[in-house]
N, C-alpha and C. Protein backbone atom coordinates (compact mmCIF):
# COMPACT_ATOMS: atom_id res chain seq x y z
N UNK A 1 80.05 102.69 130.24
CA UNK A 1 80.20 104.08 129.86
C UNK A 1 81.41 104.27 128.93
N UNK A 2 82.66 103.78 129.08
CA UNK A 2 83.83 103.48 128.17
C UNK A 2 83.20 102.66 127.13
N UNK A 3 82.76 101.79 126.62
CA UNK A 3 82.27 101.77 125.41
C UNK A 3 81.50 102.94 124.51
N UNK A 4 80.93 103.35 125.36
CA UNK A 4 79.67 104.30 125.13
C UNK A 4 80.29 105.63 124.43
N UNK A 5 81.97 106.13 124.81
CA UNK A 5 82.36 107.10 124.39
C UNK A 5 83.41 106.13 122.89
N UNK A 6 83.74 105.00 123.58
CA UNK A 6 84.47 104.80 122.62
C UNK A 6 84.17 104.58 121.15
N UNK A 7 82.82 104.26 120.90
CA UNK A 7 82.39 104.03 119.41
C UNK A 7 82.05 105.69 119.29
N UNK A 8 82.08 106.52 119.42
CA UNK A 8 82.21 107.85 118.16
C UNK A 8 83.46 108.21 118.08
N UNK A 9 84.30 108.03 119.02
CA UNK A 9 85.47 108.01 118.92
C UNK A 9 86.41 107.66 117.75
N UNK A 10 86.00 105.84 117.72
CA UNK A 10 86.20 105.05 116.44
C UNK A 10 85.56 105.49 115.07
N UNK A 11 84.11 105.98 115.23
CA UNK A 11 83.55 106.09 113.75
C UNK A 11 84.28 107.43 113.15
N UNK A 12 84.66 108.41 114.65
CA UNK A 12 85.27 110.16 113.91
C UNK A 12 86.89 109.72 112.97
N UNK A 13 87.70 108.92 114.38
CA UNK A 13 88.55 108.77 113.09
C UNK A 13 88.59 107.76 112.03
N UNK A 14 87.69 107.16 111.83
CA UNK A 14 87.78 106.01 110.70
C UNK A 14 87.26 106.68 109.33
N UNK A 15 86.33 107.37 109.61
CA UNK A 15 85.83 108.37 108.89
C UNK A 15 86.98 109.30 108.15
N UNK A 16 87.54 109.63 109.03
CA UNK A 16 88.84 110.72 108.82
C UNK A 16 89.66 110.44 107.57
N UNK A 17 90.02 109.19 108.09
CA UNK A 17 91.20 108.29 107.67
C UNK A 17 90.45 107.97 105.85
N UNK A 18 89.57 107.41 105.88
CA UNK A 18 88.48 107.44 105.19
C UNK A 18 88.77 108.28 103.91
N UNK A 19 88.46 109.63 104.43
CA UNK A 19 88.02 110.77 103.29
C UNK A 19 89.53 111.37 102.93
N UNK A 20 90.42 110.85 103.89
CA UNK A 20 92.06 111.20 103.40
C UNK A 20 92.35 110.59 102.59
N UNK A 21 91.81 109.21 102.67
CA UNK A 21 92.33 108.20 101.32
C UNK A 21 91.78 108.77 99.95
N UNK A 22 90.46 108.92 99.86
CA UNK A 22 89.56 109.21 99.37
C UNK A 22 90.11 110.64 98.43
N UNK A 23 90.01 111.87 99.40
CA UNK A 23 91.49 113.02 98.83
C UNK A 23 92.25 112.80 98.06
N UNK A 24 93.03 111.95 98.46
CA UNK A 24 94.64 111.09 98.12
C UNK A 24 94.19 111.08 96.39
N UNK A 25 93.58 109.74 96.27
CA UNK A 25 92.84 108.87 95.28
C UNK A 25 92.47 109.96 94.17
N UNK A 26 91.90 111.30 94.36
CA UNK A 26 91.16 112.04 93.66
C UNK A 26 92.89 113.14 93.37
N UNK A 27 93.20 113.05 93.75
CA UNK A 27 94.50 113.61 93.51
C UNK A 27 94.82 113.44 92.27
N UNK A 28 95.12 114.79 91.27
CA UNK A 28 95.34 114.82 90.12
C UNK A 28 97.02 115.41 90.03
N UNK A 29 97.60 114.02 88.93
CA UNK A 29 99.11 114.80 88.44
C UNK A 29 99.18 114.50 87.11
N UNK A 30 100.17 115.38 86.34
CA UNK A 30 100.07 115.47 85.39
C UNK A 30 99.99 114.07 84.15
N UNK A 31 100.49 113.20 84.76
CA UNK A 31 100.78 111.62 84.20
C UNK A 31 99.57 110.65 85.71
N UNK A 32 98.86 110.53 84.53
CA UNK A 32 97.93 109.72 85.34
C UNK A 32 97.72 108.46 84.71
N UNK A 33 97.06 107.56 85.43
CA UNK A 33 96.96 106.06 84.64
C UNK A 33 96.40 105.24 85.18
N UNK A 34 95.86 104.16 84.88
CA UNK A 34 95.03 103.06 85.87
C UNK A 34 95.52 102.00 86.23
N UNK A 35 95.46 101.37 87.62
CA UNK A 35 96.09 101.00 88.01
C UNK A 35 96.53 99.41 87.23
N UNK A 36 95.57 99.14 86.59
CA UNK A 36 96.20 98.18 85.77
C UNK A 36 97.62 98.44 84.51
N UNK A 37 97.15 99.84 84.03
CA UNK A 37 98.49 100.17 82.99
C UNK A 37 99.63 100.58 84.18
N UNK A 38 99.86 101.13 85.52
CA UNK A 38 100.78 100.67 85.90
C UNK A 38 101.02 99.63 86.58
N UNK A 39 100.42 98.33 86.36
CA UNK A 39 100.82 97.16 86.85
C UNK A 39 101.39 96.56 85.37
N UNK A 40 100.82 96.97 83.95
CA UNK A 40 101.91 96.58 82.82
C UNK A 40 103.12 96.88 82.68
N UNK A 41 103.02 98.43 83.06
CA UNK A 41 104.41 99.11 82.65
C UNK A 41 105.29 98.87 83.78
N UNK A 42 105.15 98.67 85.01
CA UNK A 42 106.38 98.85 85.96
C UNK A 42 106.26 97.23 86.42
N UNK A 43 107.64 97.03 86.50
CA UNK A 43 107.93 95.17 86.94
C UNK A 43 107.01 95.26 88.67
N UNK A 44 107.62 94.13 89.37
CA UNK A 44 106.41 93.90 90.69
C UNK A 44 106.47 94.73 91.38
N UNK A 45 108.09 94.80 91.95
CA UNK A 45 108.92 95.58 92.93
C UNK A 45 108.49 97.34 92.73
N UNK A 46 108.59 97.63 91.35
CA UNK A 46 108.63 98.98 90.90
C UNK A 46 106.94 99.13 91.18
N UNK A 47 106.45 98.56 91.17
CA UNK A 47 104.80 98.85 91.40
C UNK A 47 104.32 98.72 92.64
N UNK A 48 104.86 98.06 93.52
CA UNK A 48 104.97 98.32 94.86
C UNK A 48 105.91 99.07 95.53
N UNK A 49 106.65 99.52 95.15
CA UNK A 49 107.21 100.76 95.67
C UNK A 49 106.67 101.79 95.16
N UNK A 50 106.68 102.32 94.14
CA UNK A 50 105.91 103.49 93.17
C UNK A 50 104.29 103.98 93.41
N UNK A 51 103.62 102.75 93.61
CA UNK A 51 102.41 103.05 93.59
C UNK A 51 101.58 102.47 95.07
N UNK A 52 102.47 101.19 95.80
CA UNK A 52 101.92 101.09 96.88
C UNK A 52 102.78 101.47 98.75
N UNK A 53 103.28 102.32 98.21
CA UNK A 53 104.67 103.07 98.64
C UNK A 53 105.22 102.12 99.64
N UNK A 54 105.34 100.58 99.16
CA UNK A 54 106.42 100.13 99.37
C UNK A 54 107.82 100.49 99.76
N UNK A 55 108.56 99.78 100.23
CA UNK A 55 109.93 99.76 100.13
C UNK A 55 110.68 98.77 100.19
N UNK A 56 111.55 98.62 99.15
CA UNK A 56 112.42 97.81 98.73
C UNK A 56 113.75 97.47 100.44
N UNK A 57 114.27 95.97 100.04
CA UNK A 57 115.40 96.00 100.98
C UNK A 57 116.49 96.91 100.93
N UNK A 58 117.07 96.82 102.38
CA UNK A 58 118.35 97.83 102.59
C UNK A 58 119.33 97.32 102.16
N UNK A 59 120.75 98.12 101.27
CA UNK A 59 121.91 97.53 101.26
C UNK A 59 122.03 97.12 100.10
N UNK A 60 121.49 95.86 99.34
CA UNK A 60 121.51 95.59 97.86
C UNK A 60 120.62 95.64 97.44
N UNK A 61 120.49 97.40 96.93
CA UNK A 61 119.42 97.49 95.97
C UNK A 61 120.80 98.39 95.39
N UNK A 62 120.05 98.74 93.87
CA UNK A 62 120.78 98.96 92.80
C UNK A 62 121.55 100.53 92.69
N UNK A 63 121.17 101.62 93.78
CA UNK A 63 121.67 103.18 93.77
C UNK A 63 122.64 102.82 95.05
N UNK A 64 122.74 102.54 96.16
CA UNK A 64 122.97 102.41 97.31
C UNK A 64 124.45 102.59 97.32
N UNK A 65 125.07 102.01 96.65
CA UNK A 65 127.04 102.30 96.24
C UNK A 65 127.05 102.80 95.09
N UNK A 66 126.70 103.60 94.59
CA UNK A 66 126.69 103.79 93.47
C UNK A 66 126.87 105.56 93.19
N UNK A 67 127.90 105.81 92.46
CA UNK A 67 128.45 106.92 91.99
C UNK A 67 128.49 107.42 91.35
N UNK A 68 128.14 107.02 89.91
CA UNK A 68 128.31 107.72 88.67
C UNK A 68 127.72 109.12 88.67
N UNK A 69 128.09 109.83 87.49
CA UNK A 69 127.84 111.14 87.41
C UNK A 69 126.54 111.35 86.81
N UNK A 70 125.22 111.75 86.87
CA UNK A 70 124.24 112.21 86.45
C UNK A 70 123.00 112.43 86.70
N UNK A 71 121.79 111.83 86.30
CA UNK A 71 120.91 112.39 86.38
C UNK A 71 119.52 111.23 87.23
N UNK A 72 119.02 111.05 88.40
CA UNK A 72 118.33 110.08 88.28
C UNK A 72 116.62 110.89 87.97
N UNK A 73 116.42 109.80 87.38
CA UNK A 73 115.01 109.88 86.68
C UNK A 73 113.66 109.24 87.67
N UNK A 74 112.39 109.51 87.55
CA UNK A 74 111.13 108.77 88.03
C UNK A 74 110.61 107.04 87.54
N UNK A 75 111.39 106.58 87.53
CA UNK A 75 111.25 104.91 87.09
C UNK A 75 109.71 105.35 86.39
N UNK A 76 109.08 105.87 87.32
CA UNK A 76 107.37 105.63 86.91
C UNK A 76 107.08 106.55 85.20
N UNK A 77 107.34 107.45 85.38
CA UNK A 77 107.29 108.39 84.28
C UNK A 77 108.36 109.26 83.86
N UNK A 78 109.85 108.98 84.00
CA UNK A 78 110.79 109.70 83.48
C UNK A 78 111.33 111.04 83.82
N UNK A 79 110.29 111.72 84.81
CA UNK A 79 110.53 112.90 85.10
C UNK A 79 112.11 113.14 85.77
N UNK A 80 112.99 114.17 85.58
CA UNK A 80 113.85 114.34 86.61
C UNK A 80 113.77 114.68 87.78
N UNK A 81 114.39 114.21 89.09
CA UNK A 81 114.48 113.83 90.28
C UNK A 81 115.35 114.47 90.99
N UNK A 82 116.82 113.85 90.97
CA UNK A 82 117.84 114.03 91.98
C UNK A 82 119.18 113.91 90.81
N UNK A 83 120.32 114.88 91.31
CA UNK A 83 121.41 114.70 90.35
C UNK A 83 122.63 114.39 91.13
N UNK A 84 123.13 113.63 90.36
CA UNK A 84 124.07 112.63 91.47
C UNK A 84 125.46 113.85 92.27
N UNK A 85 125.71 114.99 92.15
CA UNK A 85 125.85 115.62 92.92
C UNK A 85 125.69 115.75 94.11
N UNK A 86 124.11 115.41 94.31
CA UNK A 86 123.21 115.78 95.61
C UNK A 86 123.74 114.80 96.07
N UNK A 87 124.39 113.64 95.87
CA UNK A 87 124.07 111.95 96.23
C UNK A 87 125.33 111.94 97.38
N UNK A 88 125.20 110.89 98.49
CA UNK A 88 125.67 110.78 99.56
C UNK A 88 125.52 109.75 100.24
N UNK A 89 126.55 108.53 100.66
CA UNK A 89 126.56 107.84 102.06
C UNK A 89 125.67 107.93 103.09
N UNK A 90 124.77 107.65 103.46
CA UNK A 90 124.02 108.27 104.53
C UNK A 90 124.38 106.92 105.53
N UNK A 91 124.64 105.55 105.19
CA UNK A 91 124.86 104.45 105.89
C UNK A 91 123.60 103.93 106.24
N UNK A 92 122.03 104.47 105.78
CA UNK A 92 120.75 103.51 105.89
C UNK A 92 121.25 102.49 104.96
N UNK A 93 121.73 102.53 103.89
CA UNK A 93 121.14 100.94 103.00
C UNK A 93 120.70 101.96 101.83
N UNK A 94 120.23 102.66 101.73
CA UNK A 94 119.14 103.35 100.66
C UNK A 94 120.01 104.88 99.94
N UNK A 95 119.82 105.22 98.63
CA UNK A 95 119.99 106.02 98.11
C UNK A 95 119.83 107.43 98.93
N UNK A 96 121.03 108.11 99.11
CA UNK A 96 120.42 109.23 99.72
C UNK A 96 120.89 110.95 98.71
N UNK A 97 120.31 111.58 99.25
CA UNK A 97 120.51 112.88 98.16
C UNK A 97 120.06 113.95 99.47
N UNK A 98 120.75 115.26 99.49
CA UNK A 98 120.83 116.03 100.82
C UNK A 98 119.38 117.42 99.59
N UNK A 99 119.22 116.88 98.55
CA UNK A 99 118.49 117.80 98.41
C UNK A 99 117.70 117.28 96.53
N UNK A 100 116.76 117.62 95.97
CA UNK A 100 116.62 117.19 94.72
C UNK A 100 115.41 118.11 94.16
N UNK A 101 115.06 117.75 93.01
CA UNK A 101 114.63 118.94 91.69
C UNK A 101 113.28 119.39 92.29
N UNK A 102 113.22 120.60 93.23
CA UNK A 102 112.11 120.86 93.93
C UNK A 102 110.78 121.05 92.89
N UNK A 103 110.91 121.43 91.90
CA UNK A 103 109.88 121.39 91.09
C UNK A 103 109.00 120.35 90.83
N UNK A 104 109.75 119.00 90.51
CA UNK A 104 109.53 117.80 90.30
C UNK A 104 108.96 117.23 91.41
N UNK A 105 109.56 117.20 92.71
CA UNK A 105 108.92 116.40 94.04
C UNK A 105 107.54 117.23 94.69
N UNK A 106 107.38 116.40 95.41
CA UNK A 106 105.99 117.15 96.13
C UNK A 106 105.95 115.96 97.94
N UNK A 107 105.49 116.68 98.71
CA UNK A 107 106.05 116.29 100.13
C UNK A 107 104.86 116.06 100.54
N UNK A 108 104.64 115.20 101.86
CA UNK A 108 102.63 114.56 101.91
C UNK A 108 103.30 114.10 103.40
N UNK A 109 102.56 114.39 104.97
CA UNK A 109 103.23 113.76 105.77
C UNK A 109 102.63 112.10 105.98
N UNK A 110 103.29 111.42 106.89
CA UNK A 110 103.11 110.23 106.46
C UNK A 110 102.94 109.57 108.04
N UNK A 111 102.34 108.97 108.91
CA UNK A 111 101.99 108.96 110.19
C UNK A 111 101.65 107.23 110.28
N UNK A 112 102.53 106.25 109.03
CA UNK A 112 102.28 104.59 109.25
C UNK A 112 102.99 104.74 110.32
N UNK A 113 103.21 103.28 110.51
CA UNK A 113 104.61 102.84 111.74
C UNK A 113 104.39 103.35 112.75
N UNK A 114 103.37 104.64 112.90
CA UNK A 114 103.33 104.91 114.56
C UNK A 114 104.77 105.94 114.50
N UNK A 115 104.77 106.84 113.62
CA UNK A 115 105.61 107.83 113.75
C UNK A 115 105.42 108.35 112.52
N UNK A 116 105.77 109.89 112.93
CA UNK A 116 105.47 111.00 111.89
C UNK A 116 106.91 111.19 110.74
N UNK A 117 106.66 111.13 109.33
CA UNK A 117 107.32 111.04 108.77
C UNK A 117 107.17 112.13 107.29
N UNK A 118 107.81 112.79 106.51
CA UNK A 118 107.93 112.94 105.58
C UNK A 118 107.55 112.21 104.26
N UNK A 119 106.92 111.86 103.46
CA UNK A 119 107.11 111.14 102.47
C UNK A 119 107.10 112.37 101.02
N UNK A 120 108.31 111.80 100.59
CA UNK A 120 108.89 112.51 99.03
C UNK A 120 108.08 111.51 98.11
N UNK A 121 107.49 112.20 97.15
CA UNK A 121 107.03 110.99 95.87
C UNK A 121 107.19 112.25 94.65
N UNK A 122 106.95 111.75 93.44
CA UNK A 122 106.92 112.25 92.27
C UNK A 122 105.92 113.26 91.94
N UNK A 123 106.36 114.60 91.59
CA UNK A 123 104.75 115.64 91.87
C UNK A 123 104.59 115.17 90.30
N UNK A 124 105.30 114.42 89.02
CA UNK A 124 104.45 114.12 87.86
C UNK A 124 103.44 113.03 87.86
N UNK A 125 103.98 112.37 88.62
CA UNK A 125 103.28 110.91 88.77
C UNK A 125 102.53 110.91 90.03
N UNK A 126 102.99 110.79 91.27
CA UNK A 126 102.75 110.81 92.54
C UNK A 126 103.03 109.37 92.91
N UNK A 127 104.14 108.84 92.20
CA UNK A 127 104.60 107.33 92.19
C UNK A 127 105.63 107.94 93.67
N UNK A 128 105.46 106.65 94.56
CA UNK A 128 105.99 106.69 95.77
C UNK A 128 107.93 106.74 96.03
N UNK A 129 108.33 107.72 96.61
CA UNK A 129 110.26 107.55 96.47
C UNK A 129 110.66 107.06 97.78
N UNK A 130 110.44 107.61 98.67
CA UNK A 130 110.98 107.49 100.00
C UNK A 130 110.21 108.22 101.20
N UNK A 131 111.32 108.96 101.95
CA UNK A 131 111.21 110.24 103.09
C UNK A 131 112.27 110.98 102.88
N UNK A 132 111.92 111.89 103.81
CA UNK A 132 112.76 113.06 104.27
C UNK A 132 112.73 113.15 104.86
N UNK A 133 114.32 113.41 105.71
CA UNK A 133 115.03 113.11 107.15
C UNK A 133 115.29 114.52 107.34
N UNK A 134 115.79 114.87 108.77
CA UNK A 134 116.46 115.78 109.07
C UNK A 134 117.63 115.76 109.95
N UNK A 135 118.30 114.88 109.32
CA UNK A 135 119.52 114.69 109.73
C UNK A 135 120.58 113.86 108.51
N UNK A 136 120.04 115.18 107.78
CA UNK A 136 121.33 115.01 106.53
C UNK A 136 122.33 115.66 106.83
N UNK A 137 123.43 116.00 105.89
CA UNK A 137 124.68 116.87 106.60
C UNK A 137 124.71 118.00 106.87
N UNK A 138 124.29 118.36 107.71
CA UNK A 138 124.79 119.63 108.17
C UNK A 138 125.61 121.28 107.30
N UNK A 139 126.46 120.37 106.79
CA UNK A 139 127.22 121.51 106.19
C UNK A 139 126.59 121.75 104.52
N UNK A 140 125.03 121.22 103.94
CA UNK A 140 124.88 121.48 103.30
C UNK A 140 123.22 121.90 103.70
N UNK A 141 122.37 121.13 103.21
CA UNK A 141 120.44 121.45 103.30
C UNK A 141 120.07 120.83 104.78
N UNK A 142 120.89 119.86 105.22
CA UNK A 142 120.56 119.10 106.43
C UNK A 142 119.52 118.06 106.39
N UNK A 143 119.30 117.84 104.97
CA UNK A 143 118.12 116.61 104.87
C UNK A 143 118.32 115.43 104.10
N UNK A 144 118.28 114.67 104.31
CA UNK A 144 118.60 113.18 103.81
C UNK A 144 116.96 112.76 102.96
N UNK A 145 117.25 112.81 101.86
CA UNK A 145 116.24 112.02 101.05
C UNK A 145 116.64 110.28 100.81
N UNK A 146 115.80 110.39 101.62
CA UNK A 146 115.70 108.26 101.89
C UNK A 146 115.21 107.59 100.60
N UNK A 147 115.60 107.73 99.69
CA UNK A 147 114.88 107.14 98.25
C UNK A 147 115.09 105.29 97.94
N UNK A 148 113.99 104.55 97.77
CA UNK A 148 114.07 103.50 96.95
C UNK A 148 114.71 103.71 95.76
N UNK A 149 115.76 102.74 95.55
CA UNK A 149 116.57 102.59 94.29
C UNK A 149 115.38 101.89 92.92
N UNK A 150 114.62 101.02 93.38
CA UNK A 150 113.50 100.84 92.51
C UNK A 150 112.61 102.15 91.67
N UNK A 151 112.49 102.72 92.31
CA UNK A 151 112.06 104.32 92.15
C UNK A 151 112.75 105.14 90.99
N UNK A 152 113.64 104.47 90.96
CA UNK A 152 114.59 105.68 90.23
C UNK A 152 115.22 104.99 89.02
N UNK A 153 115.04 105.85 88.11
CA UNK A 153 116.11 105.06 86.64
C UNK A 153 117.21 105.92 86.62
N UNK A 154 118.33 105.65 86.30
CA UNK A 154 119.36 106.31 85.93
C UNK A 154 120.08 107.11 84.74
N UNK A 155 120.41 108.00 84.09
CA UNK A 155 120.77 108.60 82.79
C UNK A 155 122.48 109.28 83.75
N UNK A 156 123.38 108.88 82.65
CA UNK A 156 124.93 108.81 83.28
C UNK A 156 124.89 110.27 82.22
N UNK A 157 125.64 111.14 82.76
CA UNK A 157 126.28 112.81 82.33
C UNK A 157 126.33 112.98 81.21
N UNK A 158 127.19 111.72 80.15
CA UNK A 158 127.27 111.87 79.27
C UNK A 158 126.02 111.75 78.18
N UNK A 159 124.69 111.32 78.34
CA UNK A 159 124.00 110.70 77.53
C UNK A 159 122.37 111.24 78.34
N UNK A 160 122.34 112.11 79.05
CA UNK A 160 121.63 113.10 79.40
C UNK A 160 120.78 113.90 78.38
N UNK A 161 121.19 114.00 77.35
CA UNK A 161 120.94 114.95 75.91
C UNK A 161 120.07 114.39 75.44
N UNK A 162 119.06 113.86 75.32
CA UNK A 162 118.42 113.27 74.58
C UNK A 162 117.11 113.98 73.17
């Protein structure tokens, strides 16, 4: 009898899971492309983080200590992101920002790992960034944007103008 309930069980959510991908996939942003032109344009790392929402290691990746003054960009398509203002210590390993260019991002929840999560990606591209925490600082938005440093190109204050 436990078998007997358990296969519609299996076919309702496989199905589910299914037509979410399926959704996902049909998902239109403004910079679109096939998956082969972004396997030309973005190196390995950047294409598995960006597009197979990968994530890069903690600690030495390339934003993680990093201070300078300006602007980070969408590795995938250039769009602006996060401005190093926002930027902050969080002590994961990973780029963090307590808040970034709401226009630009777009939020999708995310339920791998066996826990419910936030995922931030690019609303031009829909190239993959991180999460969103809620336990950023306090004394500002209270949210920690968990971003891959792969994800992100950099433009320094001065040279912003383009």
């Amino acid at each position: 009898m436990k078998n007997f309930l358990l296969i519609p069980f299996v076919v309702l959510v496989t199905s589910c899971n299914t037509n979410a991908q399926k959704n996902k996939e049909k998902e239109n942003f403004p910079v679109t492309k096939t998956e082969q032109e972004w396997k030309t344009e973005l190196t390995a790392m950047e294409y598995y983080v960006l597009r197979k929402k990968g994530t890069e290691k903690a600690i030495k990746n390339e934003y993680n200590k990093f201070y300078e003054r300006g602007t980070y960009l969408c590795a995938g398509c250039g769009v602006k992101l996060y401005e190093s203002k926002y930027k902050y210590d969080s002590g994961s390993g990973w780029p963090a920002f307590d808040r970034g260019i709401e226009k630009n991002l777009a939020y999708e929840k995310d339920v791998s790992l066996g826990m419910v999560r936030t995922e931030v990606h690019c609303a031009n591209c829909g190239g993959h960034l991180g999460h969103v925490f809620l336990d950023g600082p306090s004394q500002t938005t209270g949210l920690r944007h968990c971003v891959n440093s792969v994800s992100l190109d950099f433009i320094p204050e001065r040279n912003e103008e383009k």
